[in-house]
PDB file of N, CA and C in Angstrom:
ATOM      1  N   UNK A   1     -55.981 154.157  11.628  1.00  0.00           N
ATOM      2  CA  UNK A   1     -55.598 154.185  13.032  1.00  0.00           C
ATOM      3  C   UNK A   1     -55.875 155.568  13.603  1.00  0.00           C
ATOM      4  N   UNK A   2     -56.554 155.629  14.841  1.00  0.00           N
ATOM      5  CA  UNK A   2     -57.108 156.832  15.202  1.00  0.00           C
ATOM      6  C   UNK A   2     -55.592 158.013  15.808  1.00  0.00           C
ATOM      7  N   UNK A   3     -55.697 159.123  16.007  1.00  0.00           N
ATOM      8  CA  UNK A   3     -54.631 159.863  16.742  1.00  0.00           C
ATOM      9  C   UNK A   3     -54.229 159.425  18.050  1.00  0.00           C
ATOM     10  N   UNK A   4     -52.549 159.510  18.179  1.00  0.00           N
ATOM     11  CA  UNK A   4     -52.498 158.743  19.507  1.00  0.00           C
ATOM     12  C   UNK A   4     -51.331 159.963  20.208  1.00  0.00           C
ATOM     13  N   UNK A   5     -51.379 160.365  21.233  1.00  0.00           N
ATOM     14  CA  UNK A   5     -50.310 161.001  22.016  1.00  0.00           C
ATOM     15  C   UNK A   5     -49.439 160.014  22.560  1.00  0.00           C
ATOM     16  N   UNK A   6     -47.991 160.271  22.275  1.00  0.00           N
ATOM     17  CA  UNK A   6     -47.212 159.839  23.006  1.00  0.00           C
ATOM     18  C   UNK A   6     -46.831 160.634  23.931  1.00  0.00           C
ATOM     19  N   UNK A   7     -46.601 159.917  25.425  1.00  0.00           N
ATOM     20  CA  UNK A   7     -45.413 160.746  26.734  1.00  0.00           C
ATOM     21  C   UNK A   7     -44.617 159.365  27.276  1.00  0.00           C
ATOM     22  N   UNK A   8     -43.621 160.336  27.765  1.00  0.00           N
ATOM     23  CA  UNK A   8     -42.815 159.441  29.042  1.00  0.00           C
ATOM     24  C   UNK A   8     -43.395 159.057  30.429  1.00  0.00           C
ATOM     25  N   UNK A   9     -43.814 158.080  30.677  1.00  0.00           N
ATOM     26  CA  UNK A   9     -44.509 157.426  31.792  1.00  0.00           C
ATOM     27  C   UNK A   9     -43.551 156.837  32.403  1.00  0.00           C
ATOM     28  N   UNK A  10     -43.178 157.140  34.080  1.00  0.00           N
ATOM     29  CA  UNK A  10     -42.115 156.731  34.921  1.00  0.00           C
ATOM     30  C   UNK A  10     -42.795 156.450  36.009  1.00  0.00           C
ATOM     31  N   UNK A  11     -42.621 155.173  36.401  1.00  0.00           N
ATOM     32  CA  UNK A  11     -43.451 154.021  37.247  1.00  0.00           C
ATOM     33  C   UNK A  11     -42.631 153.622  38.165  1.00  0.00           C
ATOM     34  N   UNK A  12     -43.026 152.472  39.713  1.00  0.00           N
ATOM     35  CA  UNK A  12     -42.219 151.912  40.143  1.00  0.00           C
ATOM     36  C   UNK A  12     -41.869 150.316  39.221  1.00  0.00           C
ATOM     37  N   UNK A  13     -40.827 149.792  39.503  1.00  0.00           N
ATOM     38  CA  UNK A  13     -41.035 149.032  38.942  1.00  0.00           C
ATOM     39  C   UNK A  13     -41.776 147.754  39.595  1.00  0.00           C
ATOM     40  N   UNK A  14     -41.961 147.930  40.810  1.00  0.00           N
ATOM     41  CA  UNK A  14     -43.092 146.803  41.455  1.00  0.00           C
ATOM     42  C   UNK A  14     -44.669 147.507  40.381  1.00  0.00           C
ATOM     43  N   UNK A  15     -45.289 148.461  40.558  1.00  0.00           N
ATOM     44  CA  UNK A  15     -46.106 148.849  39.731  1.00  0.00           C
ATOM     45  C   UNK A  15     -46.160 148.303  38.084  1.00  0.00           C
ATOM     46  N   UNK A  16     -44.826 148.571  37.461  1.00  0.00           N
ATOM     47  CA  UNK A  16     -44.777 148.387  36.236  1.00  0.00           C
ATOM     48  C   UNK A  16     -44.828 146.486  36.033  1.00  0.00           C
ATOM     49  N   UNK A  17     -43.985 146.107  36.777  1.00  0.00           N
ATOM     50  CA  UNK A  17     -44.438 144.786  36.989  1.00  0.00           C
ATOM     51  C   UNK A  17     -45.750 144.009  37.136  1.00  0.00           C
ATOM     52  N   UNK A  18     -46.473 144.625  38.020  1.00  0.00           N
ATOM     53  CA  UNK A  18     -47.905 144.099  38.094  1.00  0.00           C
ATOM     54  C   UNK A  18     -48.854 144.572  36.777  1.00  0.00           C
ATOM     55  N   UNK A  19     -48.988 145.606  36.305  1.00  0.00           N
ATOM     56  CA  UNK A  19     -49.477 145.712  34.755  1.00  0.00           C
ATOM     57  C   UNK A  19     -49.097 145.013  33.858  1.00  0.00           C
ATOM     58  N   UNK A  20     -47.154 144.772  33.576  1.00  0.00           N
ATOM     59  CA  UNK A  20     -47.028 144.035  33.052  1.00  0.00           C
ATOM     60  C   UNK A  20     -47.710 142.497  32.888  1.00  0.00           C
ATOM     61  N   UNK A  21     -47.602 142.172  34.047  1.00  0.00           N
ATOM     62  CA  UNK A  21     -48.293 140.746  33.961  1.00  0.00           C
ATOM     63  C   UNK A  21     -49.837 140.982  33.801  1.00  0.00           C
ATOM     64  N   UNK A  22     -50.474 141.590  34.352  1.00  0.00           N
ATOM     65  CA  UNK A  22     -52.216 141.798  34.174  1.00  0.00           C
ATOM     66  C   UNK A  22     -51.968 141.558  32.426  1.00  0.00           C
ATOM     67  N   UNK A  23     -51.108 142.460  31.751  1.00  0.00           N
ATOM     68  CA  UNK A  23     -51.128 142.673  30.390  1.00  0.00           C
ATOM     69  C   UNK A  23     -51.050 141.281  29.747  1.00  0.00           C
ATOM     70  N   UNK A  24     -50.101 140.897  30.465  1.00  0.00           N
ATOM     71  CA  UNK A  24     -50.528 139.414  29.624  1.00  0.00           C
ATOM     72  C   UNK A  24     -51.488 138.567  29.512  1.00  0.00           C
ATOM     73  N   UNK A  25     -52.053 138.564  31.405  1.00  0.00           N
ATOM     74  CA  UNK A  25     -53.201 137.790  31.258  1.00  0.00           C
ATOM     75  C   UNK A  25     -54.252 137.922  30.110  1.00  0.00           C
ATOM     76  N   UNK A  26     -54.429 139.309  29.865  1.00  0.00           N
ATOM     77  CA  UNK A  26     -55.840 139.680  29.177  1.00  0.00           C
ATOM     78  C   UNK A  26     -55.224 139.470  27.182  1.00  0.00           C
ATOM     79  N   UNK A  27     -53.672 139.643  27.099  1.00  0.00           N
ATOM     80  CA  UNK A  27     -53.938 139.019  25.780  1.00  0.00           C
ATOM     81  C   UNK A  27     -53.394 140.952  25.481  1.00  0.00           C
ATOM     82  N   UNK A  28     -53.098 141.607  26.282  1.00  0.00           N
ATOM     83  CA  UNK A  28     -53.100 142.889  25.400  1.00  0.00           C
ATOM     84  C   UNK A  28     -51.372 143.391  26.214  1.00  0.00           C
ATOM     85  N   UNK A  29     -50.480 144.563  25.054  1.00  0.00           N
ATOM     86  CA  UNK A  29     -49.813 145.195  25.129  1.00  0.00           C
ATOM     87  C   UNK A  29     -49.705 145.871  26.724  1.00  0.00           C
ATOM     88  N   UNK A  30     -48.430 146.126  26.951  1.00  0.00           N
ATOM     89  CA  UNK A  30     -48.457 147.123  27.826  1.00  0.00           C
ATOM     90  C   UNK A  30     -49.522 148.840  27.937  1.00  0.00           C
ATOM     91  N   UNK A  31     -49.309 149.305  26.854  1.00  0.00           N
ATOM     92  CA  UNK A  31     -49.554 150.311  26.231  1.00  0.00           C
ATOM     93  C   UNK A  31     -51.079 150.182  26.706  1.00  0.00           C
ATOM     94  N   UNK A  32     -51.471 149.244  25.669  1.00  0.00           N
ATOM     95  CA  UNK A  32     -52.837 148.881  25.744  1.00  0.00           C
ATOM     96  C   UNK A  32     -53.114 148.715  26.927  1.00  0.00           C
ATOM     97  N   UNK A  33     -52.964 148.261  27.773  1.00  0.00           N
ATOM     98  CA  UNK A  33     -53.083 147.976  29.450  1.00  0.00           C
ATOM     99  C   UNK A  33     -53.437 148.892  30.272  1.00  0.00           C
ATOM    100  N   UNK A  34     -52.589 149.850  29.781  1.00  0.00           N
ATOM    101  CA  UNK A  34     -52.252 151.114  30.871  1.00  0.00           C
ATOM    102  C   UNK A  34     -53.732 152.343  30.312  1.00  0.00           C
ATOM    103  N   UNK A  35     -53.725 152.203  28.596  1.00  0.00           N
ATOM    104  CA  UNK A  35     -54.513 152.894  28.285  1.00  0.00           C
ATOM    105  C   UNK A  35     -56.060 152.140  29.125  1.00  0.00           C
ATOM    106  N   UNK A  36     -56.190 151.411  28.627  1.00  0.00           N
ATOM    107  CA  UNK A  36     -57.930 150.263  29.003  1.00  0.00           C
ATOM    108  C   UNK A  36     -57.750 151.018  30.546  1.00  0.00           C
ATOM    109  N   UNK A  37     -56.787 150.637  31.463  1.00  0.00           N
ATOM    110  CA  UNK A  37     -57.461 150.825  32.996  1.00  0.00           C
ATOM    111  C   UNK A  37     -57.259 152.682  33.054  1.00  0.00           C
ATOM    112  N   UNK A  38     -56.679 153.546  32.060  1.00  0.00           N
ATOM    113  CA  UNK A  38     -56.761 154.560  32.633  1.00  0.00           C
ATOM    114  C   UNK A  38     -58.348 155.002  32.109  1.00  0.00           C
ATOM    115  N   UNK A  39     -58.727 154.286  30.856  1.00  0.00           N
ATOM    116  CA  UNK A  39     -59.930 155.132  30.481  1.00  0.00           C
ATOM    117  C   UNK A  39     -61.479 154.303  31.678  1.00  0.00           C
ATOM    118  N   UNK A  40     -61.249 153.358  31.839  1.00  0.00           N
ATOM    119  CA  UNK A  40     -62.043 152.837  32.678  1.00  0.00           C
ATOM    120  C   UNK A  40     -62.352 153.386  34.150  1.00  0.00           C
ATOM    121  N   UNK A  41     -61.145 153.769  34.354  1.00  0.00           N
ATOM    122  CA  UNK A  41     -60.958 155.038  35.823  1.00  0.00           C
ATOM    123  C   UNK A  41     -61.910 156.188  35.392  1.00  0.00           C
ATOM    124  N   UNK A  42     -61.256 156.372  34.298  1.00  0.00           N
ATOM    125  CA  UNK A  42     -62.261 158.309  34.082  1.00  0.00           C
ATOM    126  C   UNK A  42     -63.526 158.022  33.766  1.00  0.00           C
ATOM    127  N   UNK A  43     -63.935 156.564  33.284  1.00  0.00           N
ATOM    128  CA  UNK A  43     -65.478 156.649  32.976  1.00  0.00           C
ATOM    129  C   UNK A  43     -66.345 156.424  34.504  1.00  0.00           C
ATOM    130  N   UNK A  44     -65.681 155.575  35.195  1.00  0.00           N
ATOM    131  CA  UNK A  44     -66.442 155.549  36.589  1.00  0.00           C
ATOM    132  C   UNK A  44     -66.259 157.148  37.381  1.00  0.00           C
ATOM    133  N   UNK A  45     -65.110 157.905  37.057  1.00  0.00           N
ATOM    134  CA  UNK A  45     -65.027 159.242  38.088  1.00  0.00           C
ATOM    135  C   UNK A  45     -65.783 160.276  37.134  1.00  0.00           C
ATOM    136  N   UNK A  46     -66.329 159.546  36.146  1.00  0.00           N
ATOM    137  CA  UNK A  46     -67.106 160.355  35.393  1.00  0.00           C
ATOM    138  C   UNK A  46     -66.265 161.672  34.740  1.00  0.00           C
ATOM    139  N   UNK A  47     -65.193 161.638  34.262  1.00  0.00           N
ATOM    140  CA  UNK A  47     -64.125 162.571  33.448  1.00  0.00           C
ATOM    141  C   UNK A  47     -63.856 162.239  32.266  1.00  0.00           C
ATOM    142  N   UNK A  48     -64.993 161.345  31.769  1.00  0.00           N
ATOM    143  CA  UNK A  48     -64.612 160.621  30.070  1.00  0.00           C
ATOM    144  C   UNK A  48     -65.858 160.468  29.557  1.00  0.00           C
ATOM    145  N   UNK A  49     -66.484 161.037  28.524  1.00  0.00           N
ATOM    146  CA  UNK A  49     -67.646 160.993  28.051  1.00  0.00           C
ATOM    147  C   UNK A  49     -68.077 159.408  27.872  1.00  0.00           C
ATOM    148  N   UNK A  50     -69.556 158.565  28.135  1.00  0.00           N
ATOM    149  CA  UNK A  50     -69.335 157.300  27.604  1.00  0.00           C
ATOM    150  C   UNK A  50     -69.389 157.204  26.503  1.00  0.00           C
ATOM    151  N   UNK A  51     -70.271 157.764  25.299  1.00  0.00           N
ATOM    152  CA  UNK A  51     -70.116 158.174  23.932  1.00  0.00           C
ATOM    153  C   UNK A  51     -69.414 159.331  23.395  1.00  0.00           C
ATOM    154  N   UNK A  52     -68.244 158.755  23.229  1.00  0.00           N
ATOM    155  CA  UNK A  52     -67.689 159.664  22.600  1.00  0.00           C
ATOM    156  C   UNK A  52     -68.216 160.093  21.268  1.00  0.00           C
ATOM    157  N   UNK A  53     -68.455 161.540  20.689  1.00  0.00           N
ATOM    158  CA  UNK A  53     -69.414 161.952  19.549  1.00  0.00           C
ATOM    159  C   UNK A  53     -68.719 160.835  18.162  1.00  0.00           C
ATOM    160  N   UNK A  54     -69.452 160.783  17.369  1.00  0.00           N
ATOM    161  CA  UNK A  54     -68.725 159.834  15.662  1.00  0.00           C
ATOM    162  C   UNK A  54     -67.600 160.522  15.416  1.00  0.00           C
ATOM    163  N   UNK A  55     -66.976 159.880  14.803  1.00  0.00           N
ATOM    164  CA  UNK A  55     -66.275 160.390  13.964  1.00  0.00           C
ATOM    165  C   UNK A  55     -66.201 161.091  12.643  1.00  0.00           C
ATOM    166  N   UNK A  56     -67.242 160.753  12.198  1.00  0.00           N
ATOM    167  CA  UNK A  56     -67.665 160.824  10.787  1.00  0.00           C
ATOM    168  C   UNK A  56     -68.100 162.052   9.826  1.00  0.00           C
ATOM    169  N   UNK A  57     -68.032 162.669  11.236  1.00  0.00           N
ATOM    170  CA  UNK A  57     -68.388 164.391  10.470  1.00  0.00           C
ATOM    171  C   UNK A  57     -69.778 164.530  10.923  1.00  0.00           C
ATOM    172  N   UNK A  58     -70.163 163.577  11.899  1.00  0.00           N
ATOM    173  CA  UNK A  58     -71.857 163.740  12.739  1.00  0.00           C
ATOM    174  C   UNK A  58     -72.830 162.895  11.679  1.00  0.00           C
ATOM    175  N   UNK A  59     -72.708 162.442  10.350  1.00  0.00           N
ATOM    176  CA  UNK A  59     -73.669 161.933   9.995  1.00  0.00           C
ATOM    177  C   UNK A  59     -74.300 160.715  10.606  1.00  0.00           C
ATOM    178  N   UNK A  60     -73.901 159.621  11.123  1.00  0.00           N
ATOM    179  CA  UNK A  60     -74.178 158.827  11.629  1.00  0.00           C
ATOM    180  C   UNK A  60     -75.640 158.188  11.371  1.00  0.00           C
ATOM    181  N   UNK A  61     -76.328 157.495  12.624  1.00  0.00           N
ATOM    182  CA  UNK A  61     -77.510 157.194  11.829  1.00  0.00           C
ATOM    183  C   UNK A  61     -78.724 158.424  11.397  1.00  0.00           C
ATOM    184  N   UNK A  62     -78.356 159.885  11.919  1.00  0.00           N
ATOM    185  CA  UNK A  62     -79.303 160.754  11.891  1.00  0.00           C
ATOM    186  C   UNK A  62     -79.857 160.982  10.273  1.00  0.00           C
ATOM    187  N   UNK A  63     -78.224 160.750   9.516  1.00  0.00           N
ATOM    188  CA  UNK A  63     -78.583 161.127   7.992  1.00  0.00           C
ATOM    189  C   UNK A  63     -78.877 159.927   7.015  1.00  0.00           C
ATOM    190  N   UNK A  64     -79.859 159.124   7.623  1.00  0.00           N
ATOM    191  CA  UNK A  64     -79.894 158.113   6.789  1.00  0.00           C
ATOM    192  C   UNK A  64     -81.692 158.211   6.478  1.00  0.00           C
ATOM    193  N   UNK A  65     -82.023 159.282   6.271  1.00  0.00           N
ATOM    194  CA  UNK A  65     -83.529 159.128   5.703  1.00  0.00           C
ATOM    195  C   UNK A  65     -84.532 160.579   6.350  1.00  0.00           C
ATOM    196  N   UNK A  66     -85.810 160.646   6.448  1.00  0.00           N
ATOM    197  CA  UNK A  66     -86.420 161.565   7.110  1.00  0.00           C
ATOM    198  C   UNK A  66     -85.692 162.804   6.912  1.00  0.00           C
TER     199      UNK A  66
END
């Protein structure tokens, strides 16, 4: 499981309500909800890399030959 920050997030509850339910529609957590539409925001305002680099220590497909 990758690193995760926790904070205190204080909402209206008309707000928290409407995620809530979106959350269900799609089959995912609150958590999950809130994360998916915040990273989807920063990739369109362009504040979130779309590839984020590997994880792997960079080997990826570069070290597989040549």
């Amino acid at each position: 499981m990758a690193d995760k920050r926790s904070f205190l997030l204080r909402i209206s509850p008309e707000l928290y309500d409407a995620v809530a339910a979106w959350a269900e529609e799609e089959l995912r957590s609150m958590n999950g909800q809130i994360e998916f539409l915040l990273r989807r925001v920063l990739l369109e305002a362009g504040r979130l890399p779309r590839h984020p680099p590997p994880s792997d220590g960079g080997a990826g497909a570069r070290g597989s030959g040549a």
